[in-house]
PDB file of N, CA and C in Angstrom:
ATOM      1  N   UNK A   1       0.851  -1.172   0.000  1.00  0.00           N
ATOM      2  CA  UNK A   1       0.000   0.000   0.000  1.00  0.00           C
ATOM      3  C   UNK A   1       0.900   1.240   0.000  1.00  0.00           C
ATOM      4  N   UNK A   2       0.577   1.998  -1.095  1.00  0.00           N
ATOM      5  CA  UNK A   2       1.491   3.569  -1.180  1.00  0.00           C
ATOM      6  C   UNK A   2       1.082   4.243   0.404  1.00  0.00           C
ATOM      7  N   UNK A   3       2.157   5.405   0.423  1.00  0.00           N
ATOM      8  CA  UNK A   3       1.887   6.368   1.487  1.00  0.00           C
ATOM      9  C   UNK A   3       0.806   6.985   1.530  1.00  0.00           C
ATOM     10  N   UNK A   4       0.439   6.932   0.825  1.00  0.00           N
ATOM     11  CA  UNK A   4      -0.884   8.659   0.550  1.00  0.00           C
ATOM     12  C   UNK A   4      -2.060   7.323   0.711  1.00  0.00           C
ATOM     13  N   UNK A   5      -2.715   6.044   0.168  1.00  0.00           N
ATOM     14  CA  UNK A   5      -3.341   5.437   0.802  1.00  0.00           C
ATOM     15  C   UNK A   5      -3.110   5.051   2.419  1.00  0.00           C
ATOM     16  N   UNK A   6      -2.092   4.912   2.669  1.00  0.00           N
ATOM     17  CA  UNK A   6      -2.001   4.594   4.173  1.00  0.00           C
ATOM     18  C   UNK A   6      -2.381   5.495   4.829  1.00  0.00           C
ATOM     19  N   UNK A   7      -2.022   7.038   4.235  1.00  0.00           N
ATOM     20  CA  UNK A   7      -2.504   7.564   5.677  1.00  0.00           C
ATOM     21  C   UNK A   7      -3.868   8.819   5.213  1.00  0.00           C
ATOM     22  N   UNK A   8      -4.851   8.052   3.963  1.00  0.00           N
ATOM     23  CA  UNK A   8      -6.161   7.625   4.188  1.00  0.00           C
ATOM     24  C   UNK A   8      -6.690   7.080   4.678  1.00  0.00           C
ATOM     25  N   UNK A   9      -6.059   5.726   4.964  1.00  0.00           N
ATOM     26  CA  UNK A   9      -6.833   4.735   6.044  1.00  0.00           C
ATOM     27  C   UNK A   9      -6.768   4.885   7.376  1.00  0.00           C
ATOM     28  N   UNK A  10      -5.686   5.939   7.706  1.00  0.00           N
ATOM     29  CA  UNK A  10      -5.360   6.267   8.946  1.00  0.00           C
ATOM     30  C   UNK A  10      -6.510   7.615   9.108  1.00  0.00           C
ATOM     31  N   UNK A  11      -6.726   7.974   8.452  1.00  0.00           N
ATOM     32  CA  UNK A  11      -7.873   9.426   8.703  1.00  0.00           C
ATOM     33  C   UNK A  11      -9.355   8.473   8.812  1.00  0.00           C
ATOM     34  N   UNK A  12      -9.187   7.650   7.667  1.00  0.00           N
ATOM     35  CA  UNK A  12     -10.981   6.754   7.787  1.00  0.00           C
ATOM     36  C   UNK A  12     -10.960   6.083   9.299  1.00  0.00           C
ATOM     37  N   UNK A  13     -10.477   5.443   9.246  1.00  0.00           N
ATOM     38  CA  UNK A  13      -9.984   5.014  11.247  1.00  0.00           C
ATOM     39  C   UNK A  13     -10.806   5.911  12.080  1.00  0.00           C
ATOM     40  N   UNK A  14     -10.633   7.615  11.972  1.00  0.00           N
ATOM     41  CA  UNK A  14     -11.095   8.522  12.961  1.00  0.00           C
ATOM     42  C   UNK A  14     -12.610   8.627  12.716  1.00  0.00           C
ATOM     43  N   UNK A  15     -12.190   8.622  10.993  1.00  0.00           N
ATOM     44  CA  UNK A  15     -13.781   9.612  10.231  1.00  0.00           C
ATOM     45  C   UNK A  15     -14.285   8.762   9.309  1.00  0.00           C
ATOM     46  N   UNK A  16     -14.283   7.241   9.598  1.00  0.00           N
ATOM     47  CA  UNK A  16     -15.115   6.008   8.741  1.00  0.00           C
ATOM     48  C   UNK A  16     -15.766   6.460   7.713  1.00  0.00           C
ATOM     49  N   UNK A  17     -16.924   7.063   7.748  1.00  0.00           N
ATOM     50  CA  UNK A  17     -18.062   7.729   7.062  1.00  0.00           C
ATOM     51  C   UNK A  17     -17.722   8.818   6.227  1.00  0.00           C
ATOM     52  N   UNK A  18     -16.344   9.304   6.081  1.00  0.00           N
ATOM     53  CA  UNK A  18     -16.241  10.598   6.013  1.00  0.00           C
ATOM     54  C   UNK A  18     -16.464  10.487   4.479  1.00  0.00           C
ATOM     55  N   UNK A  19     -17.283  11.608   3.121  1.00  0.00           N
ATOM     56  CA  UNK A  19     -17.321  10.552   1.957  1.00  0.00           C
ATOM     57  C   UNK A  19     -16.017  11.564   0.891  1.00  0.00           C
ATOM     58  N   UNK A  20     -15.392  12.308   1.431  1.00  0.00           N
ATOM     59  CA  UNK A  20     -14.334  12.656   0.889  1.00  0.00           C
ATOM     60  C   UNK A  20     -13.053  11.634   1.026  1.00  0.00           C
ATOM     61  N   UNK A  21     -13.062  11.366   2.024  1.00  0.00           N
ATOM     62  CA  UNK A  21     -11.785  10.533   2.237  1.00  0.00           C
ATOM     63  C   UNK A  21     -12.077   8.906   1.854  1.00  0.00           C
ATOM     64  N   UNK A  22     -13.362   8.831   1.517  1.00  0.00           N
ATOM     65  CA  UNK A  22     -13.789   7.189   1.172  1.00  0.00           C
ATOM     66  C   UNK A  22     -13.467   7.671  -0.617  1.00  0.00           C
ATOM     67  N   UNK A  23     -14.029   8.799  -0.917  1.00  0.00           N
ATOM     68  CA  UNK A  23     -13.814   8.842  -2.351  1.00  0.00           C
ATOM     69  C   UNK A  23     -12.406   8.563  -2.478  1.00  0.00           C
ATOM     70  N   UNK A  24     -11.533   9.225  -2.075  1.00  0.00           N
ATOM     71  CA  UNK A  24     -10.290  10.020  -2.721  1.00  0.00           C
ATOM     72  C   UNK A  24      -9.646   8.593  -2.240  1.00  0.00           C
ATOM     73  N   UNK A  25      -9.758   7.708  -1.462  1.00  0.00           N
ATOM     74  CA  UNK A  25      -9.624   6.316  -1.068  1.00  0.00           C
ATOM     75  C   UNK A  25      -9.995   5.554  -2.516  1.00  0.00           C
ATOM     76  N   UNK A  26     -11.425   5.261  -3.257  1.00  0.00           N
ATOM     77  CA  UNK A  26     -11.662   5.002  -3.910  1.00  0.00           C
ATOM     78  C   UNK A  26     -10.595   5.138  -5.534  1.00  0.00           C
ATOM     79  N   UNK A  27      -9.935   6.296  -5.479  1.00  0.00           N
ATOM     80  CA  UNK A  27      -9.377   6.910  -6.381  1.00  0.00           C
ATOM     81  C   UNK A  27      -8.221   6.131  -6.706  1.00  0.00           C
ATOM     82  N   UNK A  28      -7.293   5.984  -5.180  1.00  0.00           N
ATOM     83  CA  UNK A  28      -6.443   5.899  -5.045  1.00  0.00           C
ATOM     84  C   UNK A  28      -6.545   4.057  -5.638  1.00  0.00           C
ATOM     85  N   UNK A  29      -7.256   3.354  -5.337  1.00  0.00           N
ATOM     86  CA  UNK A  29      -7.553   1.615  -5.044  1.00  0.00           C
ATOM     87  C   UNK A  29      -7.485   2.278  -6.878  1.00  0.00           C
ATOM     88  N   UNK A  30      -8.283   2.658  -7.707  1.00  0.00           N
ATOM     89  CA  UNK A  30      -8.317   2.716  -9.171  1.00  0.00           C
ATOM     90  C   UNK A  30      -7.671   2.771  -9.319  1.00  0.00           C
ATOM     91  N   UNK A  31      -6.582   4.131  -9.322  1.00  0.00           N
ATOM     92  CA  UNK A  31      -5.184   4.052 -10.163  1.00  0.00           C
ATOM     93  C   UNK A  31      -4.492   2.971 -10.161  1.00  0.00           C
ATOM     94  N   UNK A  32      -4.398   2.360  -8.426  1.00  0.00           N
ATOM     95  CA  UNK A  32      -3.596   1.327  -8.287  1.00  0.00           C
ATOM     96  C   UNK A  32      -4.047  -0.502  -9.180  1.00  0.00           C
ATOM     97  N   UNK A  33      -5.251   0.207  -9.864  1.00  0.00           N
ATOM     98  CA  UNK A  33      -5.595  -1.256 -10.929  1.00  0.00           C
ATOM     99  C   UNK A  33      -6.224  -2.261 -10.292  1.00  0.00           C
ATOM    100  N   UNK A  34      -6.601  -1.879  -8.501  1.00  0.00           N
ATOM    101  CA  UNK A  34      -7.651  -2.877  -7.991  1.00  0.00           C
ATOM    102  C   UNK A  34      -9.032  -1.978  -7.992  1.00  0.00           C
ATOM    103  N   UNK A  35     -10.016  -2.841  -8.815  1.00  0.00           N
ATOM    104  CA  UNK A  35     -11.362  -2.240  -9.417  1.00  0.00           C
ATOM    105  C   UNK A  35     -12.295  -2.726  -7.688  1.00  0.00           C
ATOM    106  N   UNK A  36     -11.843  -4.069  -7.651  1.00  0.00           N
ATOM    107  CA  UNK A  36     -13.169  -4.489  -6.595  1.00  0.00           C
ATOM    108  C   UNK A  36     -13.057  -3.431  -5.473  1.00  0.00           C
ATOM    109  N   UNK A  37     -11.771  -2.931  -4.756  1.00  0.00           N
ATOM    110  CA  UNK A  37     -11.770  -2.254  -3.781  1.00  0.00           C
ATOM    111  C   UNK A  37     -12.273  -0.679  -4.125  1.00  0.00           C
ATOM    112  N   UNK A  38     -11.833  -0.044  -5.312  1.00  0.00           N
ATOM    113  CA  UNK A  38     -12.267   0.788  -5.702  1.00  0.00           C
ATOM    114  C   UNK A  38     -13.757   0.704  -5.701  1.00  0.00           C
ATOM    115  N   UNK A  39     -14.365  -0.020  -6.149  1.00  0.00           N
ATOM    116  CA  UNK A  39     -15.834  -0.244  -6.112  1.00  0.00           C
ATOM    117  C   UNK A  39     -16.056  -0.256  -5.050  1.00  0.00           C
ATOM    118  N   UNK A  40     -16.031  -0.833  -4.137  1.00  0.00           N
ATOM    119  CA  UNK A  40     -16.311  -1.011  -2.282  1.00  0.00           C
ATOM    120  C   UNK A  40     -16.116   0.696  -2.185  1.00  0.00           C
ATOM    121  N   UNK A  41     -15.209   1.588  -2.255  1.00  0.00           N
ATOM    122  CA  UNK A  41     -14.734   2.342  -1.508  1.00  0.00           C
ATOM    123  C   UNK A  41     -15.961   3.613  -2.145  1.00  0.00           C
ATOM    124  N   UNK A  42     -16.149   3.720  -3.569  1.00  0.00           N
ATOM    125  CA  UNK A  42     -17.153   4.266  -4.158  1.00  0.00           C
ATOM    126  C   UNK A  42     -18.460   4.110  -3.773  1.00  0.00           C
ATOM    127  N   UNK A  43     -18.816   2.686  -3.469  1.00  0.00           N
ATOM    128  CA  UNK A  43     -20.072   2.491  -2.806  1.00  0.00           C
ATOM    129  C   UNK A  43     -20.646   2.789  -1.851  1.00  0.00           C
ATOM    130  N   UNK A  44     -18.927   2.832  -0.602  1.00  0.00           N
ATOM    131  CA  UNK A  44     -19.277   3.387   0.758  1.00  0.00           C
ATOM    132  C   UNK A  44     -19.568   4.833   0.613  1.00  0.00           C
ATOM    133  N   UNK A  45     -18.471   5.570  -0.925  1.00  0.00           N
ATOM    134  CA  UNK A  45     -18.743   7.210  -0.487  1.00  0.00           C
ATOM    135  C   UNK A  45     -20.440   7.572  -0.871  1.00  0.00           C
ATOM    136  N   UNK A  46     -21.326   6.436  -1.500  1.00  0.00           N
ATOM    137  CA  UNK A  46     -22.564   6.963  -1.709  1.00  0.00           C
ATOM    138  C   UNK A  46     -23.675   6.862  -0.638  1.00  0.00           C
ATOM    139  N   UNK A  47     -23.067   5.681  -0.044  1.00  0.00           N
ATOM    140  CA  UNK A  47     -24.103   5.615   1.239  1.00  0.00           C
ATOM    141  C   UNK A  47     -23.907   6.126   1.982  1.00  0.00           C
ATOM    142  N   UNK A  48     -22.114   6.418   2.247  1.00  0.00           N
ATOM    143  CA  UNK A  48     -22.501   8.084   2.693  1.00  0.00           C
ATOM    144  C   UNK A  48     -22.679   9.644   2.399  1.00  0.00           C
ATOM    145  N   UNK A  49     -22.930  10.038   1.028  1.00  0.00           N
ATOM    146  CA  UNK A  49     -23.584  10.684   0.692  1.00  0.00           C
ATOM    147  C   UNK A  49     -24.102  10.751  -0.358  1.00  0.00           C
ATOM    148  N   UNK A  50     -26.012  10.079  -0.523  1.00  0.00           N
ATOM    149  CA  UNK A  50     -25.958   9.641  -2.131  1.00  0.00           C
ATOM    150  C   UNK A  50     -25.996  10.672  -2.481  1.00  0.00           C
ATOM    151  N   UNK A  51     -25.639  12.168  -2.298  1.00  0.00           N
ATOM    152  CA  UNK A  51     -25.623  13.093  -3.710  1.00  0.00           C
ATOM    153  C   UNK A  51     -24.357  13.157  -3.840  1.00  0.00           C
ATOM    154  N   UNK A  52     -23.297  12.481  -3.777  1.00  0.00           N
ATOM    155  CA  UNK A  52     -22.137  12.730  -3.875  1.00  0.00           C
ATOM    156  C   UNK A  52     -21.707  12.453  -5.326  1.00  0.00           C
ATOM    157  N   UNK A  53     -22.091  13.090  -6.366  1.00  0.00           N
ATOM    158  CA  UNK A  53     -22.200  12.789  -7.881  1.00  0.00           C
ATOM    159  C   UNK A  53     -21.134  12.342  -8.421  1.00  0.00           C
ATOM    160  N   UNK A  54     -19.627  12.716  -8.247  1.00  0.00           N
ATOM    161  CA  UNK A  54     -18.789  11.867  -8.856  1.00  0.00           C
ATOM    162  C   UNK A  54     -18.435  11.052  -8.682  1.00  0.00           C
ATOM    163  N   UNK A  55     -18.836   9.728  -7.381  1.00  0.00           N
ATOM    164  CA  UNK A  55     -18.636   9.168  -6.875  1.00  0.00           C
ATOM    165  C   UNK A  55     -19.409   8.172  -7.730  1.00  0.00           C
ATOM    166  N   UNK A  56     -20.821   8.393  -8.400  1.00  0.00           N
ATOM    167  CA  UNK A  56     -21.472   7.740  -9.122  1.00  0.00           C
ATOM    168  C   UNK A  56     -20.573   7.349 -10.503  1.00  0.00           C
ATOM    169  N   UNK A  57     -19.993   8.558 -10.900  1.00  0.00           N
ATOM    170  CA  UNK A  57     -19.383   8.782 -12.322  1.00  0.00           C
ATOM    171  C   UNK A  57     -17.879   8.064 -12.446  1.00  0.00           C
ATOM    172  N   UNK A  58     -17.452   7.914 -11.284  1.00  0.00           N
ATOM    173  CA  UNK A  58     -16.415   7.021 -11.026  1.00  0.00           C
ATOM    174  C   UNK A  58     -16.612   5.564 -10.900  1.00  0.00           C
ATOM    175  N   UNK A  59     -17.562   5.437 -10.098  1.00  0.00           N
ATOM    176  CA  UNK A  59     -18.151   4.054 -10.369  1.00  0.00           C
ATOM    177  C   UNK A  59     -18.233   3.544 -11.666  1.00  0.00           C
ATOM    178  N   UNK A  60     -18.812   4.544 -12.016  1.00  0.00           N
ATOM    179  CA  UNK A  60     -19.580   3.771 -14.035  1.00  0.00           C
ATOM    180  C   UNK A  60     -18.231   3.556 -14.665  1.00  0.00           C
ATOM    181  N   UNK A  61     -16.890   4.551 -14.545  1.00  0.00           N
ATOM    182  CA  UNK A  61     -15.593   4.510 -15.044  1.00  0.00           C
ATOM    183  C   UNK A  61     -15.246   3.061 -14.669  1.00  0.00           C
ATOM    184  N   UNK A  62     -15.054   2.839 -13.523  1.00  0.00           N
ATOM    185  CA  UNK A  62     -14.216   1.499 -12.913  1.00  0.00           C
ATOM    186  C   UNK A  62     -14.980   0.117 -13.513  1.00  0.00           C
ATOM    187  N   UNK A  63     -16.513   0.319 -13.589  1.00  0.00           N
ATOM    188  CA  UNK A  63     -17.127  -0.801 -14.017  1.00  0.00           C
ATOM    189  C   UNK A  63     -16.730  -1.101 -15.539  1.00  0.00           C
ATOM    190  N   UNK A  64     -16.537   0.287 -16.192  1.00  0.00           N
ATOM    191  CA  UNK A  64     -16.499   0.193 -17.859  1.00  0.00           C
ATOM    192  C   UNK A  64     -14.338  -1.055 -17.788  1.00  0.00           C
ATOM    193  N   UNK A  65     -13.642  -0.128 -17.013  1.00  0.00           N
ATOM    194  CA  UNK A  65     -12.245  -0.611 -16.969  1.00  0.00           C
ATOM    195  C   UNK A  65     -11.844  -2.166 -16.713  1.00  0.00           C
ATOM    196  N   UNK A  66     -13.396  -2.223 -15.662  1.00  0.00           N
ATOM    197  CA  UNK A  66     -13.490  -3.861 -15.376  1.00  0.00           C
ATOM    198  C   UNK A  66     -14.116  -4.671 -16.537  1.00  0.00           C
ATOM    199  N   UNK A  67     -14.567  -3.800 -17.557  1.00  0.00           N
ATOM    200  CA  UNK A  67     -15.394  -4.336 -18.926  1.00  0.00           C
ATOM    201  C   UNK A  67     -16.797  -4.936 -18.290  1.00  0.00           C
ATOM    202  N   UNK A  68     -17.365  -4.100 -17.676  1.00  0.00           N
ATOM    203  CA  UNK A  68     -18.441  -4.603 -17.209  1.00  0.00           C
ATOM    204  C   UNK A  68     -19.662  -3.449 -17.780  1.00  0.00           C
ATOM    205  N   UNK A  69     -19.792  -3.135 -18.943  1.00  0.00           N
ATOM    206  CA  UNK A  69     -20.661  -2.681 -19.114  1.00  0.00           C
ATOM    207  C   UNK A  69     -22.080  -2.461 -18.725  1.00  0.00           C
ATOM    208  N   UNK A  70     -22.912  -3.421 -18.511  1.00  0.00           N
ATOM    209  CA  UNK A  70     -24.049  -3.402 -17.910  1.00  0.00           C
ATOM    210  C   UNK A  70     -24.196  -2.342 -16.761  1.00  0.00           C
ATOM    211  N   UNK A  71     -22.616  -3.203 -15.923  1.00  0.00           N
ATOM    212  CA  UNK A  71     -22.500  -2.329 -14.295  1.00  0.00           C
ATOM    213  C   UNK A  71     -22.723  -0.978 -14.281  1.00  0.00           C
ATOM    214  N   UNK A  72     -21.584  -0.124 -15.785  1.00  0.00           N
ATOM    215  CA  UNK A  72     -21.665   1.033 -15.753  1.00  0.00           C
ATOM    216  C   UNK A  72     -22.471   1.761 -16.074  1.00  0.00           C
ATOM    217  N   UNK A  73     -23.560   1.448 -17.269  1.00  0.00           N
ATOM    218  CA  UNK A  73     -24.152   2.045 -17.472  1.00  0.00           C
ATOM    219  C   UNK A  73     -25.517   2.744 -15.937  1.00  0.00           C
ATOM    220  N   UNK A  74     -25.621   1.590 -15.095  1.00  0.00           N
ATOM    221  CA  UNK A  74     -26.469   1.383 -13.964  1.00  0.00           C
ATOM    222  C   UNK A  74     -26.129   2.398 -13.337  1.00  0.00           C
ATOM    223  N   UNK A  75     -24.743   2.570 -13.254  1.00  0.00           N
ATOM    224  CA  UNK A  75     -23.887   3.268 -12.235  1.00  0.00           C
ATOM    225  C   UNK A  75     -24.127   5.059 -12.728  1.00  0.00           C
ATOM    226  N   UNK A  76     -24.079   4.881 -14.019  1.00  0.00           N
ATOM    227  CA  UNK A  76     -24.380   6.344 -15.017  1.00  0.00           C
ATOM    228  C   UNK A  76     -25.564   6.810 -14.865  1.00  0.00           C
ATOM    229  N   UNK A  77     -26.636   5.994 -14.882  1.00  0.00           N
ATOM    230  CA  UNK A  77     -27.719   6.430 -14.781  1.00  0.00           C
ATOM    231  C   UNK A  77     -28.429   6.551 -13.065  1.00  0.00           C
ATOM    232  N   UNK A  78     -27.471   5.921 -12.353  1.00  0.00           N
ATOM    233  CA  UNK A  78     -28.070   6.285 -11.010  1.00  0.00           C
ATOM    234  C   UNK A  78     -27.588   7.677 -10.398  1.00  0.00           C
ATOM    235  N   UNK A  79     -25.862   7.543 -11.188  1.00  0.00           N
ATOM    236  CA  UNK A  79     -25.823   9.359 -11.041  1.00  0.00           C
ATOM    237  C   UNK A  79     -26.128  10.398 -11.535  1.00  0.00           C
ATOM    238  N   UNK A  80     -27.230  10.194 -12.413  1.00  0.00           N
ATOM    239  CA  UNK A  80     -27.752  10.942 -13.824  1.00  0.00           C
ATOM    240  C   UNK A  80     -29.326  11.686 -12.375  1.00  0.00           C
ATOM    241  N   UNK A  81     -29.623  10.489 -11.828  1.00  0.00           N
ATOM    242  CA  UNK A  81     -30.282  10.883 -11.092  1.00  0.00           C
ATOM    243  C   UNK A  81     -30.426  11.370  -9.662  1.00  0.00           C
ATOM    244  N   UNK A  82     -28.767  11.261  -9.428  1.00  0.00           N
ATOM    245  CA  UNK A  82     -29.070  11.999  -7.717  1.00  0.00           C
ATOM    246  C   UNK A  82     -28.256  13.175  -8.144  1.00  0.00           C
ATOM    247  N   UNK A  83     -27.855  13.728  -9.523  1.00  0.00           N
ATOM    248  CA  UNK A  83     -27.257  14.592  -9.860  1.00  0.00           C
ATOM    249  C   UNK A  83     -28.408  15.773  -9.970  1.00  0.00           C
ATOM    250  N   UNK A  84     -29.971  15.282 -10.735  1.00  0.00           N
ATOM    251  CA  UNK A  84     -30.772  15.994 -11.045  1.00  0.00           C
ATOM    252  C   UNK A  84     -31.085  15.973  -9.504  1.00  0.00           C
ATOM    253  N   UNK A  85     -31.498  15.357  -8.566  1.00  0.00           N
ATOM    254  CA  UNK A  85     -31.717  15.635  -7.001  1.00  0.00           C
ATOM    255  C   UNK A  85     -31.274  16.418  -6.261  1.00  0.00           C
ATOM    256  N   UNK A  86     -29.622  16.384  -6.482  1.00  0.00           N
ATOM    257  CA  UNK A  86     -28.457  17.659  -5.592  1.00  0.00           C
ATOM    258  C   UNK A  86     -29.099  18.507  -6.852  1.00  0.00           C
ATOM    259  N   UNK A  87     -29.415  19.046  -7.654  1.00  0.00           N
ATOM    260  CA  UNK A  87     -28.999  20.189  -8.745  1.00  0.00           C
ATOM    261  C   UNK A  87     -28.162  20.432  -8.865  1.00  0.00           C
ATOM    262  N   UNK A  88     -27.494  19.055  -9.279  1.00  0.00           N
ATOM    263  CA  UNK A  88     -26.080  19.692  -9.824  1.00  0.00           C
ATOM    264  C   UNK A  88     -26.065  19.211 -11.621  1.00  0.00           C
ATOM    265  N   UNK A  89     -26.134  20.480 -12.273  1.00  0.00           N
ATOM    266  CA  UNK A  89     -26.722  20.433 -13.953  1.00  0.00           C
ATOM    267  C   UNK A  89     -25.436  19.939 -14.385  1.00  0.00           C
ATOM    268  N   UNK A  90     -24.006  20.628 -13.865  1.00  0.00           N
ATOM    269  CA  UNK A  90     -23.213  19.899 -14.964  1.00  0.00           C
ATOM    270  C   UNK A  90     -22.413  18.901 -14.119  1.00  0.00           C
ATOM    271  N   UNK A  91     -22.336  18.397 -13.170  1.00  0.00           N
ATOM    272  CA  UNK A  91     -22.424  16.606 -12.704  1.00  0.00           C
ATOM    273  C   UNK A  91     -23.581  16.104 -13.496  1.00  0.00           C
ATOM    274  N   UNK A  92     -24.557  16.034 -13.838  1.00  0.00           N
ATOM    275  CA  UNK A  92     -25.666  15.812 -14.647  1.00  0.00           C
ATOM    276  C   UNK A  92     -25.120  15.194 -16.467  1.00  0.00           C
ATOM    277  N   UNK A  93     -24.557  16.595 -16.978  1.00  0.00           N
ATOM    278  CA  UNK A  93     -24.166  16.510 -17.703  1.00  0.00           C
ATOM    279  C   UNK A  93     -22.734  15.953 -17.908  1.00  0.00           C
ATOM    280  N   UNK A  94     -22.288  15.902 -17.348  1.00  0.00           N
ATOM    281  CA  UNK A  94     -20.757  14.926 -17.281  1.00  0.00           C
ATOM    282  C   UNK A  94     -20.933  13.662 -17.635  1.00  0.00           C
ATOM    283  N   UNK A  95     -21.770  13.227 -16.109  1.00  0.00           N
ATOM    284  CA  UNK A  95     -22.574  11.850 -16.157  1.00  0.00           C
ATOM    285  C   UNK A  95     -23.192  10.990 -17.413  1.00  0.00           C
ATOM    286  N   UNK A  96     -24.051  11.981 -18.089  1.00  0.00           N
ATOM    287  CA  UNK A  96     -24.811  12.283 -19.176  1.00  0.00           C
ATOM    288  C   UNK A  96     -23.593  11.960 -20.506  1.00  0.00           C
ATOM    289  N   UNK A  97     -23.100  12.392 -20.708  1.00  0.00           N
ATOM    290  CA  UNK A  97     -21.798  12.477 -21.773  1.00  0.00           C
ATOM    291  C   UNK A  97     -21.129  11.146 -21.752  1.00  0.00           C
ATOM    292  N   UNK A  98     -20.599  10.633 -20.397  1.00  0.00           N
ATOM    293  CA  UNK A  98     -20.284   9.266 -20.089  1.00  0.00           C
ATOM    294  C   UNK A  98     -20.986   8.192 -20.641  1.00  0.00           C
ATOM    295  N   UNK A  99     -22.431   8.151 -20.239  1.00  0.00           N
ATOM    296  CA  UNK A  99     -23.379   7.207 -20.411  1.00  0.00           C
ATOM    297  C   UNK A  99     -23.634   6.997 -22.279  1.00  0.00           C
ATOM    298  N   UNK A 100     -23.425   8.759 -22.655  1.00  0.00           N
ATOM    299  CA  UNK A 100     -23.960   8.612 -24.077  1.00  0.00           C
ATOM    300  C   UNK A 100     -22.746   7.883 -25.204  1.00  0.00           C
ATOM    301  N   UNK A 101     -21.419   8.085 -24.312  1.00  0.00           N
ATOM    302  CA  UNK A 101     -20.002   7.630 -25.154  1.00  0.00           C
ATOM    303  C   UNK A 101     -20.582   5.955 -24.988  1.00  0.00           C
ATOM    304  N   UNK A 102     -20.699   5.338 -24.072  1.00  0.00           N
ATOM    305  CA  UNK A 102     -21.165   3.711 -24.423  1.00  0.00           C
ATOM    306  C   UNK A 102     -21.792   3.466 -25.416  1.00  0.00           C
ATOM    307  N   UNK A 103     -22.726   4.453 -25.763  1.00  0.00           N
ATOM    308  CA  UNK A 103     -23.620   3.913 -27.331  1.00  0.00           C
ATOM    309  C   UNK A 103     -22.976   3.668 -28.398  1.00  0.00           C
TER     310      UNK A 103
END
């Protein structure tokens, strides 16, 4: 495990829930080319905050990298919709752009 994940896991320790540090956790598990943990870590940042929109849009990324299409598109369109919920128009449209490049 790199430095900069370790001492993410050392902040989640204090602030479990926290959904910045579960994302940027999430980020870190991607680059490093493990999808399942990345996925876990994305999932946790939505349950803890489902408007947390890129967290959705990252998801749909990691599922497409895992060649799991189906996954991502699910993942695109669930942030298509807590994007229109937060009002956030261009997380919306990001999302939106993602989903439409699969076609």
């Amino acid at each position: 495990m790199d430095d900069r994940l370790q001492r993410l896991q050392m902040m989640l320790e204090k602030t479990p829930a926290d959904p910045f540090l579960l994302y940027a956790a999430g980020m870190e598990y991607k680059k490093a080319g493990d999808y399942l943990r990345a996925l876990e870590y994305f999932r946790r940042t939505i349950v803890a905050d489902a408007k947390y929109c890129y967290a959705y849009y990252q998801t749909g990324q990691t599922h497409e990298l895992a060649e799991n299409s189906a996954a991502a598109k699910q993942a695109y369109q669930d942030g298509i919709a807590a994007a229109q919920m937060a009002g956030d128009d261009h997380a919306r449209s990001e999302i939106q752009t993602a989903l439409d490049m699969m076609d």
